[in-house]
Protein backbone atom coordinates (compact mmCIF):
# COMPACT_ATOMS: atom_id res chain seq x y z
CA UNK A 1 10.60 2.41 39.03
CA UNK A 2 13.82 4.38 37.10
CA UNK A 3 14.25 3.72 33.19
CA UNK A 4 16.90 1.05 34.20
CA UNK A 5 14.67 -1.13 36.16
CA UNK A 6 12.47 -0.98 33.73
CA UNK A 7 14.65 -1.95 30.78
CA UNK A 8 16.01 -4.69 32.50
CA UNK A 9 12.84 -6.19 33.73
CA UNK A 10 11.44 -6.09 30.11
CA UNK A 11 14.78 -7.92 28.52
CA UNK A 12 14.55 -10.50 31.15
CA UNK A 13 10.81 -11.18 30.52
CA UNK A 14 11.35 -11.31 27.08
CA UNK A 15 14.48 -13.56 27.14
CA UNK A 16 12.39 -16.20 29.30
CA UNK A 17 9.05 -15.53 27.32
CA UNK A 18 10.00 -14.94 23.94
CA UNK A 19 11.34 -15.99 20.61
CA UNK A 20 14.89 -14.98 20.03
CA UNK A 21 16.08 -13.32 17.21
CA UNK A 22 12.32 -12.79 15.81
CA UNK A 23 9.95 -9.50 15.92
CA UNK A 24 7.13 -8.08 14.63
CA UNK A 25 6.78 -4.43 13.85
CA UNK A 26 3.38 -2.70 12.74
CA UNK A 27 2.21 -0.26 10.46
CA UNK A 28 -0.80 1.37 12.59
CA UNK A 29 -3.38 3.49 9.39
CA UNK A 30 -5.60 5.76 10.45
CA UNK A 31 -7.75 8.13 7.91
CA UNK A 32 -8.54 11.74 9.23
CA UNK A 33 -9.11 15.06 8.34
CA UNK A 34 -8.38 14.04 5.05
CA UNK A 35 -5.35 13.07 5.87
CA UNK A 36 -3.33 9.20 6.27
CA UNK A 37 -1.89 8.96 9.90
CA UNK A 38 0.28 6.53 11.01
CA UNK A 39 0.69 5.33 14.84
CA UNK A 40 4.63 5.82 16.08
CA UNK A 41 6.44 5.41 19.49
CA UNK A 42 8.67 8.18 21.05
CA UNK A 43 11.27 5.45 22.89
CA UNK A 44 12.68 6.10 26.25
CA UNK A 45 15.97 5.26 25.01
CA UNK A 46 17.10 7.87 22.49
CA UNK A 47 15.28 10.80 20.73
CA UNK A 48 14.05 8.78 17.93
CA UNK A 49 10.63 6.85 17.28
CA UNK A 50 9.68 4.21 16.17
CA UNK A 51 6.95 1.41 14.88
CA UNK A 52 4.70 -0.10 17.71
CA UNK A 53 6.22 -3.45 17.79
CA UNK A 54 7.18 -6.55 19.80
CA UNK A 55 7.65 -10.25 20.48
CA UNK A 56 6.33 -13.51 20.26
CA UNK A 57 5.57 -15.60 22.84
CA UNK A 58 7.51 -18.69 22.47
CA UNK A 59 3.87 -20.79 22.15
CA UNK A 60 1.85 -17.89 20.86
CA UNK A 61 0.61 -18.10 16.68
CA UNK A 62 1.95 -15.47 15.19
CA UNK A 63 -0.89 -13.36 13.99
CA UNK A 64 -1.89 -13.51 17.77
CA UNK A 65 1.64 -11.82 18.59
CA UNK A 66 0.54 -9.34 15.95
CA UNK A 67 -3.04 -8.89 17.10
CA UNK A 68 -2.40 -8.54 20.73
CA UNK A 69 0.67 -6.00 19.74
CA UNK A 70 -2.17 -3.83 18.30
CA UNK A 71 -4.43 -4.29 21.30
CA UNK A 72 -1.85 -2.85 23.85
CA UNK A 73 -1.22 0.28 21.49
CA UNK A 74 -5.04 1.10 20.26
CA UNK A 75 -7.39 -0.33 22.64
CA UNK A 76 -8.50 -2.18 19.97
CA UNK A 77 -9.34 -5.93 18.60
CA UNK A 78 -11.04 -7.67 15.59
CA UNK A 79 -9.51 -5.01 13.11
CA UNK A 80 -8.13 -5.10 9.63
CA UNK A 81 -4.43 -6.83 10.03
CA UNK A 82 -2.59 -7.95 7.11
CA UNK A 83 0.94 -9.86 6.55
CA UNK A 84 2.71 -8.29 4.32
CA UNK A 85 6.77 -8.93 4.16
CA UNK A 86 9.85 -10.03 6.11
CA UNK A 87 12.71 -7.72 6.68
CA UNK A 88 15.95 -9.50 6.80
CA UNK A 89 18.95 -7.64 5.84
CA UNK A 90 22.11 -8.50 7.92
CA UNK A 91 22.24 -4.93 8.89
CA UNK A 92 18.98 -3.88 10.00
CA UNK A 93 19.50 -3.80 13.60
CA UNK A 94 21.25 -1.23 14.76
CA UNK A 95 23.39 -3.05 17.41
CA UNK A 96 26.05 -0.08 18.29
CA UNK A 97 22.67 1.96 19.20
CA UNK A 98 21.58 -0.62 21.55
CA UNK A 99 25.00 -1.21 23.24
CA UNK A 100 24.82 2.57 23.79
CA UNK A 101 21.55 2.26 25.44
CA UNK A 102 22.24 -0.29 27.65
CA UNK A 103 25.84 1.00 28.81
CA UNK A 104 24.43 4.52 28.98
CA UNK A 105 22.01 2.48 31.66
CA UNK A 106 25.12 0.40 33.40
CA UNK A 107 23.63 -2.59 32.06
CA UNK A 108 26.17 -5.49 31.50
CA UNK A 109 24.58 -8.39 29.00
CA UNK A 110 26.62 -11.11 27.79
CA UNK A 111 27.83 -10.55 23.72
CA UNK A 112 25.99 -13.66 22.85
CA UNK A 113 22.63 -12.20 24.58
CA UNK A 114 19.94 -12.59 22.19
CA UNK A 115 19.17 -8.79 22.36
CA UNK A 116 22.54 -8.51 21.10
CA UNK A 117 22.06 -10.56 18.00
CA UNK A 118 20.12 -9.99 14.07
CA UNK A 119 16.73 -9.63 14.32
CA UNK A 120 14.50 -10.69 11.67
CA UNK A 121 11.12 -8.48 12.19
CA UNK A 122 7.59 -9.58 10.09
CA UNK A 123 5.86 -6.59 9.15
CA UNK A 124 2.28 -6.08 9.40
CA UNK A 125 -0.10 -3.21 8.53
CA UNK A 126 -3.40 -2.33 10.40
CA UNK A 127 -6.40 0.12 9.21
CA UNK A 128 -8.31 1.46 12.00
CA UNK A 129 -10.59 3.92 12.40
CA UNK A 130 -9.08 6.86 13.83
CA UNK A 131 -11.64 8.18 16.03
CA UNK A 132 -12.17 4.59 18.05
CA UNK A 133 -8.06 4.44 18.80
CA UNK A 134 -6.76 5.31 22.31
CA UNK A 135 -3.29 5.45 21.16
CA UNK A 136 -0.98 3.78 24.39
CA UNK A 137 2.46 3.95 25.39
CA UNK A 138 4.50 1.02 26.97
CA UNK A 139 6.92 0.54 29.20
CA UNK A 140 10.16 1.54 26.83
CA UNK A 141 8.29 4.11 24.99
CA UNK A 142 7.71 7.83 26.69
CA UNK A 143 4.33 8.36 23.54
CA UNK A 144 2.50 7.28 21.48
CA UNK A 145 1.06 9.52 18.76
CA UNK A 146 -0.50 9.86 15.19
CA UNK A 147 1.63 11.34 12.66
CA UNK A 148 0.26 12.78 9.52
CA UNK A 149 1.87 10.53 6.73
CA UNK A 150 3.84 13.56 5.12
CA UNK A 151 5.41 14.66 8.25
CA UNK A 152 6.77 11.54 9.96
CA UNK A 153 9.68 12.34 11.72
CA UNK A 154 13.14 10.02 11.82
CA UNK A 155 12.67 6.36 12.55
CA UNK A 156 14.89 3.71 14.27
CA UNK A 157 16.99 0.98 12.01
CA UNK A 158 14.94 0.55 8.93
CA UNK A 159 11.53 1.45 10.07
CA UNK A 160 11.43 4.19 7.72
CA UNK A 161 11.73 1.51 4.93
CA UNK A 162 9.11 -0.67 6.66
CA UNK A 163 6.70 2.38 6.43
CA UNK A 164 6.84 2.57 2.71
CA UNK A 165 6.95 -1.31 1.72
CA UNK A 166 3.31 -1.35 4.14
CA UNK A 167 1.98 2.15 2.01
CA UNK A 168 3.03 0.28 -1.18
CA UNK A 169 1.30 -2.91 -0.55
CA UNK A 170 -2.16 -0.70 0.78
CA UNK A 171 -1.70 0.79 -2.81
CA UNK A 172 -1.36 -2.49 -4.41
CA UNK A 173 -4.33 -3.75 -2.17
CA UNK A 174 -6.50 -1.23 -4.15
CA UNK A 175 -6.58 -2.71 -7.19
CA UNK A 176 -7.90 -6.07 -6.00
CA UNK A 177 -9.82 -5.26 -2.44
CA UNK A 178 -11.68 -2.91 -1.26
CA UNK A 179 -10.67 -0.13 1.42
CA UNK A 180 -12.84 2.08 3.74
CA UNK A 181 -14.41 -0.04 6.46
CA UNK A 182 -11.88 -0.07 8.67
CA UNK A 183 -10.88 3.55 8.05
CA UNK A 184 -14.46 5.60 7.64
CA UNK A 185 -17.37 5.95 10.35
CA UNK A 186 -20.38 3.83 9.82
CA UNK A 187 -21.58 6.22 7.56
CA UNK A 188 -20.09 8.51 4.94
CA UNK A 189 -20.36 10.48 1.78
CA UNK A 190 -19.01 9.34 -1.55
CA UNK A 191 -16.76 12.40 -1.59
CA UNK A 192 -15.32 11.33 2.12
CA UNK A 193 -14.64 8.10 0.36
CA UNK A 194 -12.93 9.05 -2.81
CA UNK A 195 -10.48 11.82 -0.59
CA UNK A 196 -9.85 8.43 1.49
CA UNK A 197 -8.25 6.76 -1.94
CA UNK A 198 -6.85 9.57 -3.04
CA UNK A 199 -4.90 10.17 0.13
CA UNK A 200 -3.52 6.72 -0.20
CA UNK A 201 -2.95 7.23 -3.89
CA UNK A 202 -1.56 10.54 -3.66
CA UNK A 203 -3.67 11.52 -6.47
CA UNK A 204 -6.86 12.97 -7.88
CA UNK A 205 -9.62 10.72 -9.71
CA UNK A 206 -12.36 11.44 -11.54
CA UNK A 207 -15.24 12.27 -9.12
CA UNK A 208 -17.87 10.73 -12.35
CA UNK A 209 -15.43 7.42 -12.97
CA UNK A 210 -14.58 6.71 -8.91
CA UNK A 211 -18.83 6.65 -8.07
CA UNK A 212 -19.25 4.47 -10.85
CA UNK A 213 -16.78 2.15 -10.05
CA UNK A 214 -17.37 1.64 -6.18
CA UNK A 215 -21.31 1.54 -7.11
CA UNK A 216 -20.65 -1.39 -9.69
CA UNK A 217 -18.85 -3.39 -6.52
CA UNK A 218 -21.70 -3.66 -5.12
CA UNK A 219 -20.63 -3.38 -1.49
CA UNK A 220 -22.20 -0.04 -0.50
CA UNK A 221 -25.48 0.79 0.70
CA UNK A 222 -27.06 4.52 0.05
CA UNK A 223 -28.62 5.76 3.54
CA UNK A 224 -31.86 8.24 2.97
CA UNK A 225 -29.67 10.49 4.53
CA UNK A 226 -27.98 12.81 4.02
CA UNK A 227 -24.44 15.02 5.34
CA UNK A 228 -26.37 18.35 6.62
CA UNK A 229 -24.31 21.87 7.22
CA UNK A 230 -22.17 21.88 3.44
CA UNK A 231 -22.27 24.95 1.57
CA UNK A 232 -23.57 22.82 -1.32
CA UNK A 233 -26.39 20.05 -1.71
CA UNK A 234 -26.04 17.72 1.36
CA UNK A 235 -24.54 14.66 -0.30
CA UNK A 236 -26.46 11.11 0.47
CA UNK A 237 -24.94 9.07 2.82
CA UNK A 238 -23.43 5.72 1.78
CA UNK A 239 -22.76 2.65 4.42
CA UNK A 240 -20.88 -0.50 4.00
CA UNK A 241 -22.83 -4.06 2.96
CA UNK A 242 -20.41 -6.29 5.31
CA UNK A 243 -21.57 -9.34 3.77
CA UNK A 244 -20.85 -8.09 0.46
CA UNK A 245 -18.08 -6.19 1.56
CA UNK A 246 -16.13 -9.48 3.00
CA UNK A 247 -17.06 -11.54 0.35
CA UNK A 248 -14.87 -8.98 -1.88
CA UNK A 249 -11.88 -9.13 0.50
CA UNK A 250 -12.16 -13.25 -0.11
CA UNK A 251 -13.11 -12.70 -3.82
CA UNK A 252 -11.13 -9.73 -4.38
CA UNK A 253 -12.11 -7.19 -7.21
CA UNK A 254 -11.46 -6.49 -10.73
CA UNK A 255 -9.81 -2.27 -10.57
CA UNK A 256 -6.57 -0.62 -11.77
CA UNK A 257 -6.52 3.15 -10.63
């Protein structure tokens, strides 16, 4: 099937399926090498990328839209999804740069076409655990690939701005919830968890202060143990306590860093 069959098979599914005028974009974490990575699509359609993102069904909830959005792009399900903001500005969709697209694939739509109109988009941010995502491209999109936080290349309309309101609400989420489950394997050090803060941060802590702190939570467990192969003493191995853990997501916590 050529790239114009394709487009035009996914507008008409989405025009009979779909809410008009309505998206949902996502902000895909992932923690590695001490580094933050976010999940982007390399569209078909143009030499930009983008935020995995898509529709909702016109009966569908719409943290299920968001949920099985995620699914089709990581492989994954049951992770840590969060609402965070609508993005409404008259201008945000870049309507020129879809005309292009679809004249440049002698498609003809009618003006009032709902792919023609503003788009309001809710954004959502995931944290996954890098290792356990098999990142997926779909049928508009030619990749999909992490890209280390620092380096993230142009993005369409204002996904770019998207980006930054989901790092700034992560930061915010800091102070009053914890972080790490969905980002860490099972089991890790103390110093895997403080570089995991300071990525998001973008800033050092105090090694003495941050153990302190994330002991006095409660929520981790200390493994007998221990990280083998360092040039210094192996480290102990920490895990989560999930019940603990989830009851400080619901509770939230009392921090400032």
């Amino acid at each position: 099937m050529d790239s114009n069959e394709e487009l035009v098979r996914f507008i008409d599914r989405a025009s009979s399926l779909c809410m008009p005028s309505l998206s949902i974009d996502c902000v895909i974490f992932g923690f590695h090498s001490n580094q933050l990575k976010v999940l982007l699509l390399r569209l078909k359609y143009g030499p930009n990328w983008s935020l995995p993102g898509g529709f909702i069904y016109r009966q569908e909830h719409i943290d299920d839209a968001a949920n099985r959005i995620l699914m089709e792009r990581t492989g994954l399900n049951k992770i840590f999804l969060r609402q965070f903001r609508i993005f409404g500005d008259p201008g945000r969709s870049d309507l020129n740069a879809m005309s292009t697209v679809l004249e440049a694939e002698k498609i003809r739509l009618d003006g009032d076409h709902w792919v023609l109109q503003r788009f309001l988009t809710v954004g959502y941010y995931a944290l996954v655990e890098f290792s356990h995502v098999q990142p997926r491209a779909d049928s508009i999109s030619m990749a999909c690939e992490w890209a280390d936080l620092h380096r993230v290349p142009h993005l369409i309309m204002d996904h770019g701005a998207i980006l930054e309101s989901a790092l700034g609400t992560l930061r915010q989420q800091l102070n009053y919830q914890p972080i790490g489950y969905n980002l860490l394997p099972a089991k890790f050090t103390m110093p895997e968890l403080q570089s995991l803060y300071e990525t998001i941060l973008d800033k050092k802590l105090d090694r003495r202060n941050f153990q302190r702190r994330m002991l006095g939570y409660g929520i981790l467990k200390r493994l007998k143990e221990t990280r083998k192969g360092g040039a210094h003493k192996a480290p102990y191995l920490y895990s989560f306590n999930l019940r603990r853990y989830r009851k400080a997501l619901d509770l939230g916590l009392q921090s400032s860093w």
